[in-house]
PDB file of N, CA and C in Angstrom:
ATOM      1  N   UNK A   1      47.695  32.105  50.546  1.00  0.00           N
ATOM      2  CA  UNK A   1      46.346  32.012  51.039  1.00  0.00           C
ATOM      3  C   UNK A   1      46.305  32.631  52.438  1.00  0.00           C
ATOM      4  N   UNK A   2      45.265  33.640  52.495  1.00  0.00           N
ATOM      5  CA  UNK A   2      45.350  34.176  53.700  1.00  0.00           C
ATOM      6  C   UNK A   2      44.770  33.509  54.948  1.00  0.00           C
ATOM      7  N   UNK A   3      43.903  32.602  54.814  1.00  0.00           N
ATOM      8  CA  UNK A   3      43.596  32.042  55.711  1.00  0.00           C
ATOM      9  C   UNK A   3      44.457  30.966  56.555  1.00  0.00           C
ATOM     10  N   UNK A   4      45.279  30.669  55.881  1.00  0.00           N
ATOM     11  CA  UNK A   4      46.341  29.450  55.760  1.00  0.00           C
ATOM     12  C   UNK A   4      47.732  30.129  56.357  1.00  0.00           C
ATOM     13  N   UNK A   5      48.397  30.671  56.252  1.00  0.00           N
ATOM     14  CA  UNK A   5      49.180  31.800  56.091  1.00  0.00           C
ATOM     15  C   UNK A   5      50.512  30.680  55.229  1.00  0.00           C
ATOM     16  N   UNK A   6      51.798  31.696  55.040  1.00  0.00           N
ATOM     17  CA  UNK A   6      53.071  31.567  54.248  1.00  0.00           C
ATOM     18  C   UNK A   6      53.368  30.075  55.720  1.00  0.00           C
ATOM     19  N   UNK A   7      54.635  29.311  54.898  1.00  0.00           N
ATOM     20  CA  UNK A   7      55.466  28.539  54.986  1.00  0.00           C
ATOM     21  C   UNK A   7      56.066  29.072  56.258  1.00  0.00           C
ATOM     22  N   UNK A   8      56.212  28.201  57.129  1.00  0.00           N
ATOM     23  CA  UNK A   8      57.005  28.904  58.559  1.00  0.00           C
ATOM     24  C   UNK A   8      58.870  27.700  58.946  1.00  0.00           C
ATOM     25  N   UNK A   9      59.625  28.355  58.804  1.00  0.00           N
ATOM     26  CA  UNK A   9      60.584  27.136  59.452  1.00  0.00           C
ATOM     27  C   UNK A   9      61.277  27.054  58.546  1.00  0.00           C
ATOM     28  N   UNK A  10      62.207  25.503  58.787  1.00  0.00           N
ATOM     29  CA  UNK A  10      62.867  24.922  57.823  1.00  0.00           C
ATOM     30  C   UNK A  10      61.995  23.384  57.783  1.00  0.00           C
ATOM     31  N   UNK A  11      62.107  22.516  59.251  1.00  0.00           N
ATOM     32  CA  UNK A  11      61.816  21.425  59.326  1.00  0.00           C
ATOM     33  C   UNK A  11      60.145  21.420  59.605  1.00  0.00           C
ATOM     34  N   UNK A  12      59.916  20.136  58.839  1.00  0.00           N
ATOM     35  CA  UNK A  12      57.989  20.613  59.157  1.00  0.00           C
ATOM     36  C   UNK A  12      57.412  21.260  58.982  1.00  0.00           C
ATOM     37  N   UNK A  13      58.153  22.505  57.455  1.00  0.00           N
ATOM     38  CA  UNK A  13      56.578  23.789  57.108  1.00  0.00           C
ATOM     39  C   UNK A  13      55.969  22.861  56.531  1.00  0.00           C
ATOM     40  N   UNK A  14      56.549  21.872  55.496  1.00  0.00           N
ATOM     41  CA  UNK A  14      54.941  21.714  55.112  1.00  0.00           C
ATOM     42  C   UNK A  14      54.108  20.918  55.472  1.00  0.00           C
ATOM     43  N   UNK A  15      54.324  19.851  56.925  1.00  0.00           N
ATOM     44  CA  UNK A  15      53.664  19.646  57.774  1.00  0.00           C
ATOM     45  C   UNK A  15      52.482  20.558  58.315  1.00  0.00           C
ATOM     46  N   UNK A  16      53.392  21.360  58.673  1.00  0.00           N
ATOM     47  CA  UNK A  16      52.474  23.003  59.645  1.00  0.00           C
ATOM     48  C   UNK A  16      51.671  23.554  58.487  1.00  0.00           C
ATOM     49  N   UNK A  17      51.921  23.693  57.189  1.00  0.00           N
ATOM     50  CA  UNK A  17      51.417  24.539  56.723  1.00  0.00           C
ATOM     51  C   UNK A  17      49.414  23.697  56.086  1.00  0.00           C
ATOM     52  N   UNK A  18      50.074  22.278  56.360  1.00  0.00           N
ATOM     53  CA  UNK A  18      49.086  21.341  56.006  1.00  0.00           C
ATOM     54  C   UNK A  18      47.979  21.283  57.135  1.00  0.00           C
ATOM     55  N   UNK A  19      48.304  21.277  58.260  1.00  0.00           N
ATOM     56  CA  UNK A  19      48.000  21.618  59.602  1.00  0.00           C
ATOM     57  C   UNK A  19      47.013  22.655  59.500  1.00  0.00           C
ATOM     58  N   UNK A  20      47.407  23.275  58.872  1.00  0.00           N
ATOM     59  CA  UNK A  20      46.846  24.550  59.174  1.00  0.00           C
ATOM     60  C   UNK A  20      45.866  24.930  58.225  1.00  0.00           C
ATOM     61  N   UNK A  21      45.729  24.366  56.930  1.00  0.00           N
ATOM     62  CA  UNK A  21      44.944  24.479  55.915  1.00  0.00           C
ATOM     63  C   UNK A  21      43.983  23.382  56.166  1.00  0.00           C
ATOM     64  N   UNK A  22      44.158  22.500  57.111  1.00  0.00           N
ATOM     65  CA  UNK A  22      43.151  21.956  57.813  1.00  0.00           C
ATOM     66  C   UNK A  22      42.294  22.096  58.142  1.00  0.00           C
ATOM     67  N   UNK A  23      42.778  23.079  59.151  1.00  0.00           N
ATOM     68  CA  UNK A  23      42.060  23.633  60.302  1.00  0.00           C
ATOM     69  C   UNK A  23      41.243  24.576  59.812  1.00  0.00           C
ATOM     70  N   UNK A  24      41.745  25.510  58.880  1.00  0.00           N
ATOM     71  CA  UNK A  24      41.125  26.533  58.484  1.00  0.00           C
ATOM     72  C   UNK A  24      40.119  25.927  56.983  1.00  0.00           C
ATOM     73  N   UNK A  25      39.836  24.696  56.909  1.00  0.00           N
ATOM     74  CA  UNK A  25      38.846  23.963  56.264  1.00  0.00           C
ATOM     75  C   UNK A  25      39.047  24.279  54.633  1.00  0.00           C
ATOM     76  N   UNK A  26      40.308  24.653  54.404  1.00  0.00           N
ATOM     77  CA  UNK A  26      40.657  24.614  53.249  1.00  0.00           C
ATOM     78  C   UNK A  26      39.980  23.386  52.358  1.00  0.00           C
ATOM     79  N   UNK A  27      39.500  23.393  51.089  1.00  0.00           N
ATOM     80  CA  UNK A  27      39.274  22.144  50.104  1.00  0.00           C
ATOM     81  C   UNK A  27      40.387  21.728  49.629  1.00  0.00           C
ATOM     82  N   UNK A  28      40.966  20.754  49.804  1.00  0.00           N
ATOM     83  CA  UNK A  28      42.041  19.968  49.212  1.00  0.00           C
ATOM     84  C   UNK A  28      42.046  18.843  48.562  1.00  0.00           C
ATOM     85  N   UNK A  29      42.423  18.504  47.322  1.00  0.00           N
ATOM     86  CA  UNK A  29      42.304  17.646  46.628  1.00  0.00           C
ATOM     87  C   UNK A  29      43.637  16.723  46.488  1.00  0.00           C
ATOM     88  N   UNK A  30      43.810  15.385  45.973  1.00  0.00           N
ATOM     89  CA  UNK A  30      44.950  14.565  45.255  1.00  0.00           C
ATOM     90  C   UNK A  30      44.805  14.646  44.415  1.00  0.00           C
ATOM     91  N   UNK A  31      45.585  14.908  43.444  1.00  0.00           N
ATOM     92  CA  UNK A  31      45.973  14.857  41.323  1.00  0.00           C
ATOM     93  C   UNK A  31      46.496  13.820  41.261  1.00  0.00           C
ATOM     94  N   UNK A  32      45.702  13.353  40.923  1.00  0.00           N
ATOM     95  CA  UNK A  32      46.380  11.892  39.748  1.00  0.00           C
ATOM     96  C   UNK A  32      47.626  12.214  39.098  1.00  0.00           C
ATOM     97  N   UNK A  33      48.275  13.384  38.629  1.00  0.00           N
ATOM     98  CA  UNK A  33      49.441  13.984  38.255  1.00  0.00           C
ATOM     99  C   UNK A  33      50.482  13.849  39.536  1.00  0.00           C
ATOM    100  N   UNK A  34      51.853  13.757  38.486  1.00  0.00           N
ATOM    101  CA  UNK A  34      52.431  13.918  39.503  1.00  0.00           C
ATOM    102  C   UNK A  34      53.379  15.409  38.821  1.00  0.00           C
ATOM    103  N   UNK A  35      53.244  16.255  40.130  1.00  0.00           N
ATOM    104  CA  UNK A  35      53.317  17.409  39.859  1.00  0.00           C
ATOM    105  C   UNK A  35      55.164  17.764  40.002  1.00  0.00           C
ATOM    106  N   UNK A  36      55.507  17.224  40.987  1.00  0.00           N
ATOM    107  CA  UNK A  36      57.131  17.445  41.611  1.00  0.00           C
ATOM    108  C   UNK A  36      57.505  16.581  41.717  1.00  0.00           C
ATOM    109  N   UNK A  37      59.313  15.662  41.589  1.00  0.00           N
ATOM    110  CA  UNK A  37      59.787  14.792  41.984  1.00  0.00           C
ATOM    111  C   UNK A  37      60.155  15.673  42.905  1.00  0.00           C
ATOM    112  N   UNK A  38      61.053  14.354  44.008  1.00  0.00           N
ATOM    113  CA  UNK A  38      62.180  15.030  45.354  1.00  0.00           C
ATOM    114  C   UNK A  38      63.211  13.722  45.159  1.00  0.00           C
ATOM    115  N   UNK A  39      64.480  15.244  44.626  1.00  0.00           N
ATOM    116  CA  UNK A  39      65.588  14.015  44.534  1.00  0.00           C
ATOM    117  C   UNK A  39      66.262  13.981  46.161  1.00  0.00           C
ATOM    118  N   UNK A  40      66.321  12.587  46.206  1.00  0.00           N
ATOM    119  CA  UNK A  40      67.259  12.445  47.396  1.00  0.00           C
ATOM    120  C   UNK A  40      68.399  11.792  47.705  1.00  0.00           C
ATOM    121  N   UNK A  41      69.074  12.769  48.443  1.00  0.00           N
ATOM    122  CA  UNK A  41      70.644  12.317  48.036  1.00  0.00           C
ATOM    123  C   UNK A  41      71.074  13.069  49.518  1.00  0.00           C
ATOM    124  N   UNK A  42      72.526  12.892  49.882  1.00  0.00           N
ATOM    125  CA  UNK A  42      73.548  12.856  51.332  1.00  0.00           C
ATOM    126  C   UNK A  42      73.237  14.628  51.417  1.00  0.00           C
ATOM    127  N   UNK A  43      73.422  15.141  50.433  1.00  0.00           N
ATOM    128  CA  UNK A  43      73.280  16.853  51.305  1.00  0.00           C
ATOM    129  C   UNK A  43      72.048  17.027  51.161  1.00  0.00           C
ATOM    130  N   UNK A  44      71.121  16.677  51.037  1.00  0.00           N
ATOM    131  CA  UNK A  44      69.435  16.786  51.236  1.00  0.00           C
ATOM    132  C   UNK A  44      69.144  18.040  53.320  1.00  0.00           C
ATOM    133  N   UNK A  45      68.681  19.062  52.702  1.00  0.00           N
ATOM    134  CA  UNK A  45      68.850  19.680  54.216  1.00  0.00           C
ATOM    135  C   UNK A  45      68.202  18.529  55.206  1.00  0.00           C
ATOM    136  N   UNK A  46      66.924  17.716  55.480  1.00  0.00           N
ATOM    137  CA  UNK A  46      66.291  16.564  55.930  1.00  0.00           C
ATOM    138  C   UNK A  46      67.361  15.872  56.456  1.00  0.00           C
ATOM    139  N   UNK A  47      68.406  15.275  55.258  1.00  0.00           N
ATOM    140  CA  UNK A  47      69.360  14.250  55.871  1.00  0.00           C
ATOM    141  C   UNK A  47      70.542  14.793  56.671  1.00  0.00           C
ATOM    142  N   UNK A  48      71.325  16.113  55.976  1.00  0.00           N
ATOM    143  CA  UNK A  48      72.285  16.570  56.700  1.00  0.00           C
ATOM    144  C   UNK A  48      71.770  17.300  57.954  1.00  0.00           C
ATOM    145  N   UNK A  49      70.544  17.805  58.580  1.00  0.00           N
ATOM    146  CA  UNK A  49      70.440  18.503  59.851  1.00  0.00           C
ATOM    147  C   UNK A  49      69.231  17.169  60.505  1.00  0.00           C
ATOM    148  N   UNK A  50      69.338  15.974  60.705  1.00  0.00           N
ATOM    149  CA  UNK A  50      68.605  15.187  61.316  1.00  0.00           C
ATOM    150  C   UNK A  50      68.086  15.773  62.640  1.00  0.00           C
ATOM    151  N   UNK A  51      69.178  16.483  63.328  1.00  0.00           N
ATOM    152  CA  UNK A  51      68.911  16.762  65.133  1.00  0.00           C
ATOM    153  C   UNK A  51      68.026  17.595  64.768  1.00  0.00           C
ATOM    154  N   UNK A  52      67.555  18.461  63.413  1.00  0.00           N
ATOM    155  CA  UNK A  52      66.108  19.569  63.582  1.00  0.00           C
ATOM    156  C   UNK A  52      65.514  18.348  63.507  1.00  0.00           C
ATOM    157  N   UNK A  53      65.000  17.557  63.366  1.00  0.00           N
ATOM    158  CA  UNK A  53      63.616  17.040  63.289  1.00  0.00           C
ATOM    159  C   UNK A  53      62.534  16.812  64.637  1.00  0.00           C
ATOM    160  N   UNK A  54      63.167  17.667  65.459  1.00  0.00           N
ATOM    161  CA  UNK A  54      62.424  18.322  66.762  1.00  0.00           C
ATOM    162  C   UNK A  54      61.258  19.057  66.478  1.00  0.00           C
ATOM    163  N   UNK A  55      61.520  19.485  65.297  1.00  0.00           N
ATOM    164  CA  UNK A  55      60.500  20.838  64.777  1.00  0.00           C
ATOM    165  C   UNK A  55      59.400  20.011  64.302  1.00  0.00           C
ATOM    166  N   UNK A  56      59.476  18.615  63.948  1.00  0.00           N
ATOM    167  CA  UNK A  56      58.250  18.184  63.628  1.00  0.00           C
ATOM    168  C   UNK A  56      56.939  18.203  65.369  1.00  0.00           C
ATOM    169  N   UNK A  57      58.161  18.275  65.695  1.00  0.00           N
ATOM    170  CA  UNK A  57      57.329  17.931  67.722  1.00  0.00           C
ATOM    171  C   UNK A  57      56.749  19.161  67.765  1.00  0.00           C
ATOM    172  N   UNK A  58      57.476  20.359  67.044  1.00  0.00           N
ATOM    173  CA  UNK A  58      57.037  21.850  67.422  1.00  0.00           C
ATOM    174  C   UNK A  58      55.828  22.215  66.519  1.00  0.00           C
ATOM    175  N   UNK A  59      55.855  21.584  65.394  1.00  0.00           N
ATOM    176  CA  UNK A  59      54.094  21.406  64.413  1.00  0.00           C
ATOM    177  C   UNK A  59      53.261  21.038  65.195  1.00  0.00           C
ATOM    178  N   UNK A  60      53.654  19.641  65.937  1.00  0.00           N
ATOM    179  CA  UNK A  60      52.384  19.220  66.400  1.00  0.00           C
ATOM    180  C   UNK A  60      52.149  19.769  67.368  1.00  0.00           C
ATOM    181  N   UNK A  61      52.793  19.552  68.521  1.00  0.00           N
ATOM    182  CA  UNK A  61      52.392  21.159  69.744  1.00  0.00           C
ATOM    183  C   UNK A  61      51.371  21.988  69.474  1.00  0.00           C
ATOM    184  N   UNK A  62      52.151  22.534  68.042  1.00  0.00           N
ATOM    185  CA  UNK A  62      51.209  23.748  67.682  1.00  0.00           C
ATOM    186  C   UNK A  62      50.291  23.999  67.680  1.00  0.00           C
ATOM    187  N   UNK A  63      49.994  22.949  66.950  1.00  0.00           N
ATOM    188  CA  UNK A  63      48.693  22.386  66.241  1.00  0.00           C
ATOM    189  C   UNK A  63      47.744  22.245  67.678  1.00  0.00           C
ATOM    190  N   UNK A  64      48.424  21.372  68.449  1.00  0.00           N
ATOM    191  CA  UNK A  64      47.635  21.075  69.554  1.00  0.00           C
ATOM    192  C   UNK A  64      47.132  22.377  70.173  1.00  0.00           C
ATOM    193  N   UNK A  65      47.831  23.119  70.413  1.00  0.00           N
ATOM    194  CA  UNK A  65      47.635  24.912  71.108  1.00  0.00           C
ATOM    195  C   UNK A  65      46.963  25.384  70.407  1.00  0.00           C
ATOM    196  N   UNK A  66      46.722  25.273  69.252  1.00  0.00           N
ATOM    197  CA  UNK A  66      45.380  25.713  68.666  1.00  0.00           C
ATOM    198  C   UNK A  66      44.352  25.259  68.422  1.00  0.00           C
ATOM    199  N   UNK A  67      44.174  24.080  68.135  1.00  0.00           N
ATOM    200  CA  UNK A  67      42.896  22.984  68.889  1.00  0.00           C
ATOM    201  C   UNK A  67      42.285  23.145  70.099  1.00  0.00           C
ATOM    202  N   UNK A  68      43.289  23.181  71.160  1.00  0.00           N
ATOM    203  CA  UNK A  68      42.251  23.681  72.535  1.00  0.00           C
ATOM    204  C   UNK A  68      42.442  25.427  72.303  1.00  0.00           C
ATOM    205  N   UNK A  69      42.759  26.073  71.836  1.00  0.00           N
ATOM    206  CA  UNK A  69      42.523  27.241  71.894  1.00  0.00           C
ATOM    207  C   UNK A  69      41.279  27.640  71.643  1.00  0.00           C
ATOM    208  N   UNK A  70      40.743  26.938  70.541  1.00  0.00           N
ATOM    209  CA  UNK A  70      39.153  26.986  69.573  1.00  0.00           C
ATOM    210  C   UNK A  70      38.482  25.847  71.195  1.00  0.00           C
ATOM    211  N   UNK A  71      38.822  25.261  70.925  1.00  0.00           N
ATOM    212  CA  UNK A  71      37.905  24.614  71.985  1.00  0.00           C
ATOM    213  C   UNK A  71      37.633  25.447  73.429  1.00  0.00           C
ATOM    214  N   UNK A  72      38.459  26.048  74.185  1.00  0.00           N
ATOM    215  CA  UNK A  72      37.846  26.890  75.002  1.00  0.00           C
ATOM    216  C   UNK A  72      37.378  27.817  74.761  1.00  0.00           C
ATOM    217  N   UNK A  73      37.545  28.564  73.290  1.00  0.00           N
ATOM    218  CA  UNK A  73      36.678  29.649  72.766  1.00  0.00           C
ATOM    219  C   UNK A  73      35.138  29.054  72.369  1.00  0.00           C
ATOM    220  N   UNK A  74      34.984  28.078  72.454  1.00  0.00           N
ATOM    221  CA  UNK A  74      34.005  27.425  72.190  1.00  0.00           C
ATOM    222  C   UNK A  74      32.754  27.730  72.999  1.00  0.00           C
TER     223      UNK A  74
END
């Protein structure tokens, strides 16, 4: 989706990418389906690289820098 753009990262794309389909007022729905399991287990990238989970700080930042970005374009 171009408005949205591709998956960015390892930790928190699909945080960011949710973020961002937000913002850009994407329609999003919940399915009563369940579409994907997530197996989880010791080499899970999440569990074995814990010290990235900085990058969730670097979504929200983001996010924030583009919130007032629109807002002083305002």
């Amino acid at each position: 989706m171009n408005a949205v753009g591709p998956f960015k990262g390892r930790t928190g794309q699909m945080a960011d990418w949710y973020a961002r389909a937000v913002e850009a007022d994407v329609n999003i729905r919940m399915l009563d389906d369940v579409l994907f399991r997530r197996r989880i287990h010791d080499d899970n990238i999440g569990i074995r690289e814990r010290s990235s989970r900085d990058g969730y700080l670097t979504v929200v930042r983001a996010a924030l820098a583009r919130r007032a970005a629109r807002q002083e374009g305002s």
